[in-house]
C-alpha atoms as a PDB file:
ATOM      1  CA  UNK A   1     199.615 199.142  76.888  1.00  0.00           C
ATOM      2  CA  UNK A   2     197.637 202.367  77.216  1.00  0.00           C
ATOM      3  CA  UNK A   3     194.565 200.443  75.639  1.00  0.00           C
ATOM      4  CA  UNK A   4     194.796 197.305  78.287  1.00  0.00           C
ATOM      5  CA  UNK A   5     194.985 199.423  81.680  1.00  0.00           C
ATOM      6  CA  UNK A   6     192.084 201.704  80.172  1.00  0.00           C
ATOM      7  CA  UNK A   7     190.429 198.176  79.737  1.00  0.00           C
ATOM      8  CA  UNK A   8     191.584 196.638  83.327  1.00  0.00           C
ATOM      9  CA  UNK A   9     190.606 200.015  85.025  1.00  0.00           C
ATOM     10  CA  UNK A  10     186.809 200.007  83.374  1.00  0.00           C
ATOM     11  CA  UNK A  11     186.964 196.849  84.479  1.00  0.00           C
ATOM     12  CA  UNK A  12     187.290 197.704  87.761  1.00  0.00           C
ATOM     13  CA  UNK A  13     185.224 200.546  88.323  1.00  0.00           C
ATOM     14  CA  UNK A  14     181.826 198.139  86.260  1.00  0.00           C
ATOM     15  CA  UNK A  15     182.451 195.388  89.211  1.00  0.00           C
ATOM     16  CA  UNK A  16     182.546 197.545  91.823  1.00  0.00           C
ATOM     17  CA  UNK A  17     179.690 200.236  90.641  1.00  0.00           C
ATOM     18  CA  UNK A  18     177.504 196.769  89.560  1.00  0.00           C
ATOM     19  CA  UNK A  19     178.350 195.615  93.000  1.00  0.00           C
ATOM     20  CA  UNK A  20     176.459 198.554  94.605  1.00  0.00           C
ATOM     21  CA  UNK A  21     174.249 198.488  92.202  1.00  0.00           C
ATOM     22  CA  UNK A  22     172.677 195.096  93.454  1.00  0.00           C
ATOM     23  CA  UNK A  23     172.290 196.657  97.068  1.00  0.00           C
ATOM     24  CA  UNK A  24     168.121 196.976  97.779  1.00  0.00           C
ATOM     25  CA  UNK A  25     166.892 200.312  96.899  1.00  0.00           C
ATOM     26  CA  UNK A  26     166.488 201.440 100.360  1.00  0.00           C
ATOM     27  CA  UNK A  27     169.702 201.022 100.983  1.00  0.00           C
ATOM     28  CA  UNK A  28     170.433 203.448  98.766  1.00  0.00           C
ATOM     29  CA  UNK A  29     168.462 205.697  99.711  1.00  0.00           C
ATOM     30  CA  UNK A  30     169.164 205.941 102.552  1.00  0.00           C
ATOM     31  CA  UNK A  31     172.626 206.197 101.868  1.00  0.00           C
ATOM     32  CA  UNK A  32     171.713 208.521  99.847  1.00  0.00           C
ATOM     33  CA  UNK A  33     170.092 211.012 102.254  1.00  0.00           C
ATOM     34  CA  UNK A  34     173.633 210.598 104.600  1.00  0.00           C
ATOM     35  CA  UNK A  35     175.067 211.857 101.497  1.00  0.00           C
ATOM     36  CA  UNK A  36     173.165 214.762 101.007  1.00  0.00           C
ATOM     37  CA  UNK A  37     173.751 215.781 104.499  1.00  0.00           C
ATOM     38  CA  UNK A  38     177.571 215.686 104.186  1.00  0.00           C
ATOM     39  CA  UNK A  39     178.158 217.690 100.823  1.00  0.00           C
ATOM     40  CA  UNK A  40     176.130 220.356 102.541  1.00  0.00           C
ATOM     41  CA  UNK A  41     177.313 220.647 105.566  1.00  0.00           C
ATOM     42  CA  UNK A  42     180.506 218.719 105.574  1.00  0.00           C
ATOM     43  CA  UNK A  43     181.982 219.960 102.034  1.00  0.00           C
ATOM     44  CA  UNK A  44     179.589 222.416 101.018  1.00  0.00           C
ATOM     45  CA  UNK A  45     179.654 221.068  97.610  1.00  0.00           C
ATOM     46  CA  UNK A  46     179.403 224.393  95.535  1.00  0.00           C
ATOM     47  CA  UNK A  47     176.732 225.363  98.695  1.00  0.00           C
ATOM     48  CA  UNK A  48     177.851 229.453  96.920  1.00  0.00           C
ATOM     49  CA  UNK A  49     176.562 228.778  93.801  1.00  0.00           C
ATOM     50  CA  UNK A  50     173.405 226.896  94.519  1.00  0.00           C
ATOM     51  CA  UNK A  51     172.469 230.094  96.987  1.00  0.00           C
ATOM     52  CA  UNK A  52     173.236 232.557  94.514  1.00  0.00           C
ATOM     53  CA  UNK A  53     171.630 230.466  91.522  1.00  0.00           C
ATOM     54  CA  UNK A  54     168.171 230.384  93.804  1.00  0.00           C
ATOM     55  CA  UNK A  55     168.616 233.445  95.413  1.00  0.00           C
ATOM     56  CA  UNK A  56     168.904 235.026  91.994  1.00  0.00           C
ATOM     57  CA  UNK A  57     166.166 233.019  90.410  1.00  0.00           C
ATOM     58  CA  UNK A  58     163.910 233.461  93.134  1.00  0.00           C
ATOM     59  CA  UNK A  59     164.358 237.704  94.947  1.00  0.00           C
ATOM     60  CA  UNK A  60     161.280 237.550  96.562  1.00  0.00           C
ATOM     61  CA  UNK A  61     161.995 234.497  98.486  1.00  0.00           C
ATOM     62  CA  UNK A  62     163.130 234.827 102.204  1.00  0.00           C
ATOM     63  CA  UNK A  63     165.892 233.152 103.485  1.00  0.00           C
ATOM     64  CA  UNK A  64     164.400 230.364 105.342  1.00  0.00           C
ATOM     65  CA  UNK A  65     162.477 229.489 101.877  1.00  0.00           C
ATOM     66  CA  UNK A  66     165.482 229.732  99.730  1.00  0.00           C
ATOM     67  CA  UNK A  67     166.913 227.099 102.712  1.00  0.00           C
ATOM     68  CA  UNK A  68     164.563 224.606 102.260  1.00  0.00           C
ATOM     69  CA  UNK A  69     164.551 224.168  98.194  1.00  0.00           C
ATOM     70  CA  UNK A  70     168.867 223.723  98.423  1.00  0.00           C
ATOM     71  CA  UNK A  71     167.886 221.047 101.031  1.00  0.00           C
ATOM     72  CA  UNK A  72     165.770 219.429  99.181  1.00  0.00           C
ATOM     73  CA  UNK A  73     168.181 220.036  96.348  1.00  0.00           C
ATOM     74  CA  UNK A  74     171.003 218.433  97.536  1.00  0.00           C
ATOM     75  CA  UNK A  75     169.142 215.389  98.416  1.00  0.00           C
ATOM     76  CA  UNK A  76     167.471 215.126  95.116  1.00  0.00           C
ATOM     77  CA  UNK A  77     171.173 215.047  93.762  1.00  0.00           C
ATOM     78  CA  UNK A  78     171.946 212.729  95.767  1.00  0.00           C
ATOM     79  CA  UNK A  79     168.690 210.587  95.096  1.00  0.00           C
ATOM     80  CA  UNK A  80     169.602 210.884  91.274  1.00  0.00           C
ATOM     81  CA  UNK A  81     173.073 209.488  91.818  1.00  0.00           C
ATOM     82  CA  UNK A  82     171.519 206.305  93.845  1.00  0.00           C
ATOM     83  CA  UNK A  83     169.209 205.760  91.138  1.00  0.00           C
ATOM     84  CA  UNK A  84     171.433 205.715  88.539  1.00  0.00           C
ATOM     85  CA  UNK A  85     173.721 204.064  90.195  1.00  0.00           C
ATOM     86  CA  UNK A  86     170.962 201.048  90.322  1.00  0.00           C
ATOM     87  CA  UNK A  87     170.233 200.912  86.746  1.00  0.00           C
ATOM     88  CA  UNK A  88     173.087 199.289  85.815  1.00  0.00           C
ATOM     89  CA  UNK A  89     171.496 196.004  87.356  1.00  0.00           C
ATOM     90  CA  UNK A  90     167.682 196.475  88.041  1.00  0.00           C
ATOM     91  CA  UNK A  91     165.240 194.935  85.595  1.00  0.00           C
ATOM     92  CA  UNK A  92     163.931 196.781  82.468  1.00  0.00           C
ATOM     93  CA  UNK A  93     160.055 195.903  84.178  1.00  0.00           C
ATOM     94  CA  UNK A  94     161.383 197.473  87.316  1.00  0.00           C
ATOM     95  CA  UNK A  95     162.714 200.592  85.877  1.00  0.00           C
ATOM     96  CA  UNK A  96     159.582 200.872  83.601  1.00  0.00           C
ATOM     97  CA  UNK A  97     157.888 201.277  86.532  1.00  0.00           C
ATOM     98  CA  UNK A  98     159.474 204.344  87.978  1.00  0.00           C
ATOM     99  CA  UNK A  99     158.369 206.147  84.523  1.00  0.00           C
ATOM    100  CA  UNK A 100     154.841 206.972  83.865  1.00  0.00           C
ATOM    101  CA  UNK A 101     154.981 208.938  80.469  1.00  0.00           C
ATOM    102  CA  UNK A 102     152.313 211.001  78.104  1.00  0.00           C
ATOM    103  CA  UNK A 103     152.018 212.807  75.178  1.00  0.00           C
ATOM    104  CA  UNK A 104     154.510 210.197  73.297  1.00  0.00           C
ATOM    105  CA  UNK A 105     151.322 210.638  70.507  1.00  0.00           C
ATOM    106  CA  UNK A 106     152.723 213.591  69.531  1.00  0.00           C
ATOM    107  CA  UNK A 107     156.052 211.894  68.775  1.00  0.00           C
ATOM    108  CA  UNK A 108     154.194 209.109  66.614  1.00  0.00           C
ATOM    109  CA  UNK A 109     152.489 211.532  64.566  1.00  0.00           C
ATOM    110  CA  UNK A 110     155.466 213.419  63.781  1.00  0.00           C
ATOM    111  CA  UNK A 111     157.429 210.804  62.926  1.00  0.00           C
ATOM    112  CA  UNK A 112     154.396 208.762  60.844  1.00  0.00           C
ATOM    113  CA  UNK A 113     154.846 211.700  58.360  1.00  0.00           C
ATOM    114  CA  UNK A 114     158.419 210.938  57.864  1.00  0.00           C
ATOM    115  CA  UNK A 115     159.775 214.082  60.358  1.00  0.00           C
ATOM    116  CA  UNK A 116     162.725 213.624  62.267  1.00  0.00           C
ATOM    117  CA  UNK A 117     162.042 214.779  66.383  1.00  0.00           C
ATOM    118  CA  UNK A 118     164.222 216.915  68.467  1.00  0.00           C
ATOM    119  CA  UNK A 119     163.195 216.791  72.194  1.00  0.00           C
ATOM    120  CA  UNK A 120     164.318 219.458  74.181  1.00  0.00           C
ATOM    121  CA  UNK A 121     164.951 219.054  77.495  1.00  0.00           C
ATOM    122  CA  UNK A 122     166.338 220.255  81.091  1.00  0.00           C
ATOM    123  CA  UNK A 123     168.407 218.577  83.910  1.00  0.00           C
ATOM    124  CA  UNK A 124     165.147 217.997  85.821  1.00  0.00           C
ATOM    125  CA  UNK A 125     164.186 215.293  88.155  1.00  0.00           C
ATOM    126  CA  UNK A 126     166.262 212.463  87.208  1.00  0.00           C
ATOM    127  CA  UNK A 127     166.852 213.192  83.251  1.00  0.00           C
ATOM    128  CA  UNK A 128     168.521 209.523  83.021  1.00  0.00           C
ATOM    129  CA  UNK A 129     165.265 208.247  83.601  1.00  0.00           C
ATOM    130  CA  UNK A 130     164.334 208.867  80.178  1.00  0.00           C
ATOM    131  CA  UNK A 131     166.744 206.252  79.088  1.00  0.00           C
ATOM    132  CA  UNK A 132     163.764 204.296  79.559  1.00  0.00           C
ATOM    133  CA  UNK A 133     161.941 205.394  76.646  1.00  0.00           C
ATOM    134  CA  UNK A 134     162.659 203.430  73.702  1.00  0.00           C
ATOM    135  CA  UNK A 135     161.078 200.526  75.795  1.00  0.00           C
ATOM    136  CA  UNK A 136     157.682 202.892  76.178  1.00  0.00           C
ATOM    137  CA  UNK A 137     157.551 203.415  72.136  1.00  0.00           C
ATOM    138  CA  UNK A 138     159.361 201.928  69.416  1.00  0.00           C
ATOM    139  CA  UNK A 139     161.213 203.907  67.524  1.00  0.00           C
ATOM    140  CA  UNK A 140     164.973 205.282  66.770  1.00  0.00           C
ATOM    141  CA  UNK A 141     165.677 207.114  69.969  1.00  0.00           C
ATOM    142  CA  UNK A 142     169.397 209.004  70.505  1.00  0.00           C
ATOM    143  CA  UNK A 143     170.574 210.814  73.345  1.00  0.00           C
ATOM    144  CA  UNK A 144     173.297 213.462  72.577  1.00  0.00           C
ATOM    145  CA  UNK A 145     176.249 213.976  74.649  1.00  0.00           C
ATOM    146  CA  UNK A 146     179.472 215.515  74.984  1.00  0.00           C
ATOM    147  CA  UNK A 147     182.047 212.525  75.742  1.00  0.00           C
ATOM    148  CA  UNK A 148     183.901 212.281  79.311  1.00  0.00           C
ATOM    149  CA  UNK A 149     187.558 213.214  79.601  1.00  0.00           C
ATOM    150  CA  UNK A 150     188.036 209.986  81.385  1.00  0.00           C
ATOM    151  CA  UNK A 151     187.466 206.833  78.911  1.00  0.00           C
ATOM    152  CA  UNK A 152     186.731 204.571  81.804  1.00  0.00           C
ATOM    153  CA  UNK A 153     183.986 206.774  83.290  1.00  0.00           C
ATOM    154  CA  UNK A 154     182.571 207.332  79.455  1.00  0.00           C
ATOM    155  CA  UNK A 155     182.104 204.373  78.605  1.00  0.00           C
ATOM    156  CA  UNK A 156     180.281 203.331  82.076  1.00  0.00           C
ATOM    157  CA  UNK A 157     178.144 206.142  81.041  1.00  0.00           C
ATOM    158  CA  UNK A 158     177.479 205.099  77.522  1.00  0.00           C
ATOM    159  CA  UNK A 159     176.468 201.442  79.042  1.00  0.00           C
ATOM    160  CA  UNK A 160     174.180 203.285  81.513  1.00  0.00           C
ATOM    161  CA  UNK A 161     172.152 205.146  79.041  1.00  0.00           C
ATOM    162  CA  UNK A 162     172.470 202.386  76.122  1.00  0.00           C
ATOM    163  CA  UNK A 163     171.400 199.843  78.313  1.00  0.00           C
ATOM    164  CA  UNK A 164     167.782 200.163  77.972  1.00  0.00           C
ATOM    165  CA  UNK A 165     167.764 200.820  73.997  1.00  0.00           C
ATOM    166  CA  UNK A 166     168.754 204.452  73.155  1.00  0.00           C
ATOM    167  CA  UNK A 167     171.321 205.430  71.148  1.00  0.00           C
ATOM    168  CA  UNK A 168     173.810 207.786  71.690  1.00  0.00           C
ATOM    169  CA  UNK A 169     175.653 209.811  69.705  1.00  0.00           C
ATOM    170  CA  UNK A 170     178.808 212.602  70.405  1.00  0.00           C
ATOM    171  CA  UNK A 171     177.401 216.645  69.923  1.00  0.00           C
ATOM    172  CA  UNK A 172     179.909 217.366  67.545  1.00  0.00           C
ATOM    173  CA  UNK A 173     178.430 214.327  65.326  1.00  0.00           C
ATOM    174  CA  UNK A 174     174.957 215.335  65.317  1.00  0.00           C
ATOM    175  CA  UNK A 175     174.613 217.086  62.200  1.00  0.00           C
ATOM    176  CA  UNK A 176     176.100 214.480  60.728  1.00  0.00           C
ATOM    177  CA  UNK A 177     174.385 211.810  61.768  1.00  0.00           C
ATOM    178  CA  UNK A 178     170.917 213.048  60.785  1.00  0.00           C
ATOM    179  CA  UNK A 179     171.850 213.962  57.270  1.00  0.00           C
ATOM    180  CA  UNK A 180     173.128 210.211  56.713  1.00  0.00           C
ATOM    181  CA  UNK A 181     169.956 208.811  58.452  1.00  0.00           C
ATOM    182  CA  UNK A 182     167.341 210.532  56.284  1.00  0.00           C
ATOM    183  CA  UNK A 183     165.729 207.614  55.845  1.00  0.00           C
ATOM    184  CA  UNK A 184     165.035 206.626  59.266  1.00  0.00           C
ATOM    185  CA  UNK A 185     163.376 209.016  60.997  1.00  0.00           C
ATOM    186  CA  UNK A 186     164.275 209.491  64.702  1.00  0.00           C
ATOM    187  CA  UNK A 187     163.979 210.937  67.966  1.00  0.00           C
ATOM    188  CA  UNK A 188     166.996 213.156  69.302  1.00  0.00           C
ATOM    189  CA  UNK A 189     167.240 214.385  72.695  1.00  0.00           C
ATOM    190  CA  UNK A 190     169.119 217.361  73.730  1.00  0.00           C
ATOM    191  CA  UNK A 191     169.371 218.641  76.982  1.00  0.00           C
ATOM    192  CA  UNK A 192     169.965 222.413  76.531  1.00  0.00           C
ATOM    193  CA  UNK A 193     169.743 224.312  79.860  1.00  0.00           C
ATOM    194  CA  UNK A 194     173.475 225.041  80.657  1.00  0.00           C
ATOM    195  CA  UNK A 195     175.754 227.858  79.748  1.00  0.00           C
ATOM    196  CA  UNK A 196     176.768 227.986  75.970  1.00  0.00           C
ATOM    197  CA  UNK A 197     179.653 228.903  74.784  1.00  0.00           C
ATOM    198  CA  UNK A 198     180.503 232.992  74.006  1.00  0.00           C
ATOM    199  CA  UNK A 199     179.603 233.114  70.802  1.00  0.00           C
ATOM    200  CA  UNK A 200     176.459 232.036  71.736  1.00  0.00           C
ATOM    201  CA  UNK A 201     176.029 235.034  73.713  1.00  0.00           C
ATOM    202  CA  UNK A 202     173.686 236.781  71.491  1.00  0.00           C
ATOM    203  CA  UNK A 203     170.996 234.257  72.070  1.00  0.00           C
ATOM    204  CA  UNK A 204     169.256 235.799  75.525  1.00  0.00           C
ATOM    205  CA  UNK A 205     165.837 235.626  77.089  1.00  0.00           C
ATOM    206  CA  UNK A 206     164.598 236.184  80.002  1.00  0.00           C
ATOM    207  CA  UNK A 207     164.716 233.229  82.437  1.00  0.00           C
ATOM    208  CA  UNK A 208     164.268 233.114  85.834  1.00  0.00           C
ATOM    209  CA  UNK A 209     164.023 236.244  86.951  1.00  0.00           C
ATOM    210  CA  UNK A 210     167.594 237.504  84.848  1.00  0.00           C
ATOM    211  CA  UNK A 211     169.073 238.206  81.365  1.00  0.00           C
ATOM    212  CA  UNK A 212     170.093 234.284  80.121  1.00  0.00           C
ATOM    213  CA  UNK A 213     171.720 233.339  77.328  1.00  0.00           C
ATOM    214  CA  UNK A 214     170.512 229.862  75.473  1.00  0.00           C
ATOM    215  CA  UNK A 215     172.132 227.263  73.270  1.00  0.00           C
ATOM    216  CA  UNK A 216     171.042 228.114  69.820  1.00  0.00           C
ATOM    217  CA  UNK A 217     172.048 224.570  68.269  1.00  0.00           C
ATOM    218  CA  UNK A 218     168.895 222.846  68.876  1.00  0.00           C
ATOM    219  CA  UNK A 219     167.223 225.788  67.059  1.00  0.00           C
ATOM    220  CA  UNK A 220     169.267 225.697  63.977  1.00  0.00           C
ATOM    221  CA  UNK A 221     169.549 221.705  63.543  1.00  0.00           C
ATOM    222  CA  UNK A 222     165.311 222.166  63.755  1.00  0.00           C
ATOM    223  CA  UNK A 223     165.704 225.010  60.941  1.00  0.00           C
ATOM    224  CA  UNK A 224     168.400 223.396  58.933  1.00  0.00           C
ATOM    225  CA  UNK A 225     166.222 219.811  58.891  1.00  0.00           C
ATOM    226  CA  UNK A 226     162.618 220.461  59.759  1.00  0.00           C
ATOM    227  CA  UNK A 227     162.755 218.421  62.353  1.00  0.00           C
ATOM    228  CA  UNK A 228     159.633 219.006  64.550  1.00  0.00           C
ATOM    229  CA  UNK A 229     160.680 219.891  68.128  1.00  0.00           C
ATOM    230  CA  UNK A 230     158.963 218.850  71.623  1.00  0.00           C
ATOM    231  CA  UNK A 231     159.663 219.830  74.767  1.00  0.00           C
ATOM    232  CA  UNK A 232     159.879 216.909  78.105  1.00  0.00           C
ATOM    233  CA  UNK A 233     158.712 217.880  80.837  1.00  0.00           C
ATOM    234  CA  UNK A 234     160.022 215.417  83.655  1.00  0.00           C
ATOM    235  CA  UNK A 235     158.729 215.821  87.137  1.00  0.00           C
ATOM    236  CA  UNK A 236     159.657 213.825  90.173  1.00  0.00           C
ATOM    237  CA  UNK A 237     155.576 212.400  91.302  1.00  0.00           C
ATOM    238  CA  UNK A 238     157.564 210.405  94.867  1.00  0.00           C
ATOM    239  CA  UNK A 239     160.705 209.290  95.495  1.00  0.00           C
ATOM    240  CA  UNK A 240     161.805 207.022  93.095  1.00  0.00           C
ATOM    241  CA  UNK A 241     158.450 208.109  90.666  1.00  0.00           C
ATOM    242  CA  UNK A 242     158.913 210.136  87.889  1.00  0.00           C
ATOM    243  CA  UNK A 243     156.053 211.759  85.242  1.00  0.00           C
ATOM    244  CA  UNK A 244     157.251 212.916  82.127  1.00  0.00           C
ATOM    245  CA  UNK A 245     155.231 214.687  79.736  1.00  0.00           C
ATOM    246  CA  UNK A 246     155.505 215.812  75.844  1.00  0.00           C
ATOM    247  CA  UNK A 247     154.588 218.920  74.700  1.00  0.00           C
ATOM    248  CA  UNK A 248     155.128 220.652  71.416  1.00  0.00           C
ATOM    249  CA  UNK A 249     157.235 223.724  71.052  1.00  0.00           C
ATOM    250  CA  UNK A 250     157.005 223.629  67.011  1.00  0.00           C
ATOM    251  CA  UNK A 251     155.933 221.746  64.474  1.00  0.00           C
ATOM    252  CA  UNK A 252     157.440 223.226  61.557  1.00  0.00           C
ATOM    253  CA  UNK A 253     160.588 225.587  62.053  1.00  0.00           C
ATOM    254  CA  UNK A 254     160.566 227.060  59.087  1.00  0.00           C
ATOM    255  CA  UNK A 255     157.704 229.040  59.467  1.00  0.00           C
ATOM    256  CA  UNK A 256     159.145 230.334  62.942  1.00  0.00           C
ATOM    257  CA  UNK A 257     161.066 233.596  63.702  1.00  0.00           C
ATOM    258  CA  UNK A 258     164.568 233.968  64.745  1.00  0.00           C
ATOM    259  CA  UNK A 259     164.929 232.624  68.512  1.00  0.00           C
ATOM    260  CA  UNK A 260     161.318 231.795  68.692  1.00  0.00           C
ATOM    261  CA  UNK A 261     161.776 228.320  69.362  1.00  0.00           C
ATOM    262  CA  UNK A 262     164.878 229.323  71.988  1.00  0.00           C
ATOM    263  CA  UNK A 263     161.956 231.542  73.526  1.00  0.00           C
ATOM    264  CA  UNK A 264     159.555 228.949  73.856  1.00  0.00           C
ATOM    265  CA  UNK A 265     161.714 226.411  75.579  1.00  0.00           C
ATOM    266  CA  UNK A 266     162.907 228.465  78.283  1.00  0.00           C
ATOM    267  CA  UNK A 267     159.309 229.402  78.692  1.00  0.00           C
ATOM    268  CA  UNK A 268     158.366 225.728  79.043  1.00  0.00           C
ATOM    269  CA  UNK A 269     161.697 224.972  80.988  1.00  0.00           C
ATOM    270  CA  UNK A 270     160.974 227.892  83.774  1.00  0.00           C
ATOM    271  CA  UNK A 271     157.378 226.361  84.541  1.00  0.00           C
ATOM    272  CA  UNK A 272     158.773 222.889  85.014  1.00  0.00           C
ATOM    273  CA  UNK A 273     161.720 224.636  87.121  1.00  0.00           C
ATOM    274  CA  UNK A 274     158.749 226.600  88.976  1.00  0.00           C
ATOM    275  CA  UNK A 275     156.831 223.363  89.201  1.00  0.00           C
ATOM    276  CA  UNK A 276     159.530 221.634  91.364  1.00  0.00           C
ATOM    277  CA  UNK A 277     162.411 223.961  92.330  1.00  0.00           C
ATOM    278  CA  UNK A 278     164.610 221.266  94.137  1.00  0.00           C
ATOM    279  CA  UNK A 279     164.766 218.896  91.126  1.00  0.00           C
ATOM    280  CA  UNK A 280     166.510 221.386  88.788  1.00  0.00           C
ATOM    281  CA  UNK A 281     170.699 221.230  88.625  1.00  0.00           C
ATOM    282  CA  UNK A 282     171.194 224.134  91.131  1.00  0.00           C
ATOM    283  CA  UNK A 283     175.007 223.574  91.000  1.00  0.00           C
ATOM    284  CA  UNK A 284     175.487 224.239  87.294  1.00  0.00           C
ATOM    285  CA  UNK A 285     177.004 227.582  87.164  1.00  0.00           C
ATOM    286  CA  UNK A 286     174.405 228.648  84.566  1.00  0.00           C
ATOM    287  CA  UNK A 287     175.035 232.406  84.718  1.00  0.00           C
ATOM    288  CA  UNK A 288     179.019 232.279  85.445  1.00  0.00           C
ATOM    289  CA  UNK A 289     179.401 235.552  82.450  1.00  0.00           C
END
């Protein structure tokens, strides 16, 4: 019984969320820039932590700057949820087009030698986007993610980001997953920029102006496999226009120090932070201990 209202309630939500999803992008944006207005000023949608979070990150900032990036914030956020809202129906040729991407080379080579790739990234511009990529190069590609609460909203989520060709597989599987696939070698994405857990807590650099702990999990699956590991750098170029770029953070972890590869992606994570400060996930509370 359980297992046919989960059914009738996805269902539900697919029809109506595919039934948006058909509306003309402008629609949606504009929509979308109502939106923004409201959870600012209507509900204030976490409006505390995104000041404290920028005014934090960025102490030499005035007020009136630190004003304009949560604007600009909160209608990114808003942007992001039109836009993936609209890939559940828009053409893989359209959605190609919203991603221009280099550096992929790097990938190829890596994998051409039989490496597995862990690709580090950051909830920047529209991180869905990226979705995209197994279309741009063809390859193995898995996203890894921590499964919804709610069934119905997972598995729209799962047929979001599988619908273009990646793969996507549960965190606590990951280890797993790669040790039974050793003969395929792969690319794994990890986004990596929230607030680990406490035993984690040992694992700080400095990030944005203040002490910040790191997940250490992408550093020890590199270690433990010798996977090489990249960093994406995704920037928003126009609304609706994304750039992402690959860059290496190591190509073989064994020869790296402790936390050296932790180091290196907040250092590469800051810059693309720095490089467009509304685009990063301002309402995460990153540095809630």
């Amino acid at each position: 019984m359980n297992r046919l209202f989960g059914n009738v309630l996805f269902g539900l939500l697919f029809v109506s969320i595919y039934a948006v999803s058909l509306f003309p992008m402008r629609v949606l944006y504009a929509l979308s820039s109502i939106t923004s207005l409201m959870i600012l000023y209507l509900f204030s949608y976490r409006k505390q932590t995104v000041v404290q979070n920028l005014s934090r990150s960025f102490p030499d900032k005035n007020y009136r700057e630190i004003d304009h990036i949560m604007k600009g914030f909160y209608l990114s956020f808003t942007d992001n949820v039109a836009e993936i809202l609209k890939s559940l129906s828009i053409s893989h040729s359209n959605q190609m087009d919203k991603l221009t991407v280099s550096g992929m080379e790097l990938i190829k080579e890596q994998l051409s030698e039989g490496k597995n790739v862990i690709v580090c990234m950051g909830h920047c511009g529209n991180w869905e986007i990226l979705n995209t990529l197994p279309i741009h190069i063809d390859t193995h590609m898995y996203a890894i993610y921590k499964p919804l609460r709610n069934k119905s909203v997972d598995r729209l989520f799962i047929k979001l980001r599988g619908r273009f060709g990646m793969g996507l597989v549960p965190a606590r599987s990951i280890v797993r997953h790669i040790l039974t696939h050793t003969h395929q070698p792969s690319v794994y994405f990890f986004i990596a920029d929230q607030c680990p857990k406490l035993i984690e807590e040992q694992y700080k650099v400095h990030f944005l102006n203040q002490q910040t702990s790191m997940f250490s999990g992408t550093e020890k699956l590199a270690h433990s496999t010798n996977a090489a590991v990249m960093y994406m750098h995704v920037t928003r170029s126009e609304r609706g226009k994304y750039q992402a770029t690959c860059k290496p953070i190591c190509l073989n972890p064994k020869e790296t120090a402790p936390v050296e590869i932790i180091q290196r992606y907040s250092e590469l994570l800051e810059q693309n932070i720095l490089e467009s400060p509304s685009d990063w996930l301002w309402t995460h509370k990153r540095w809630k201990r």
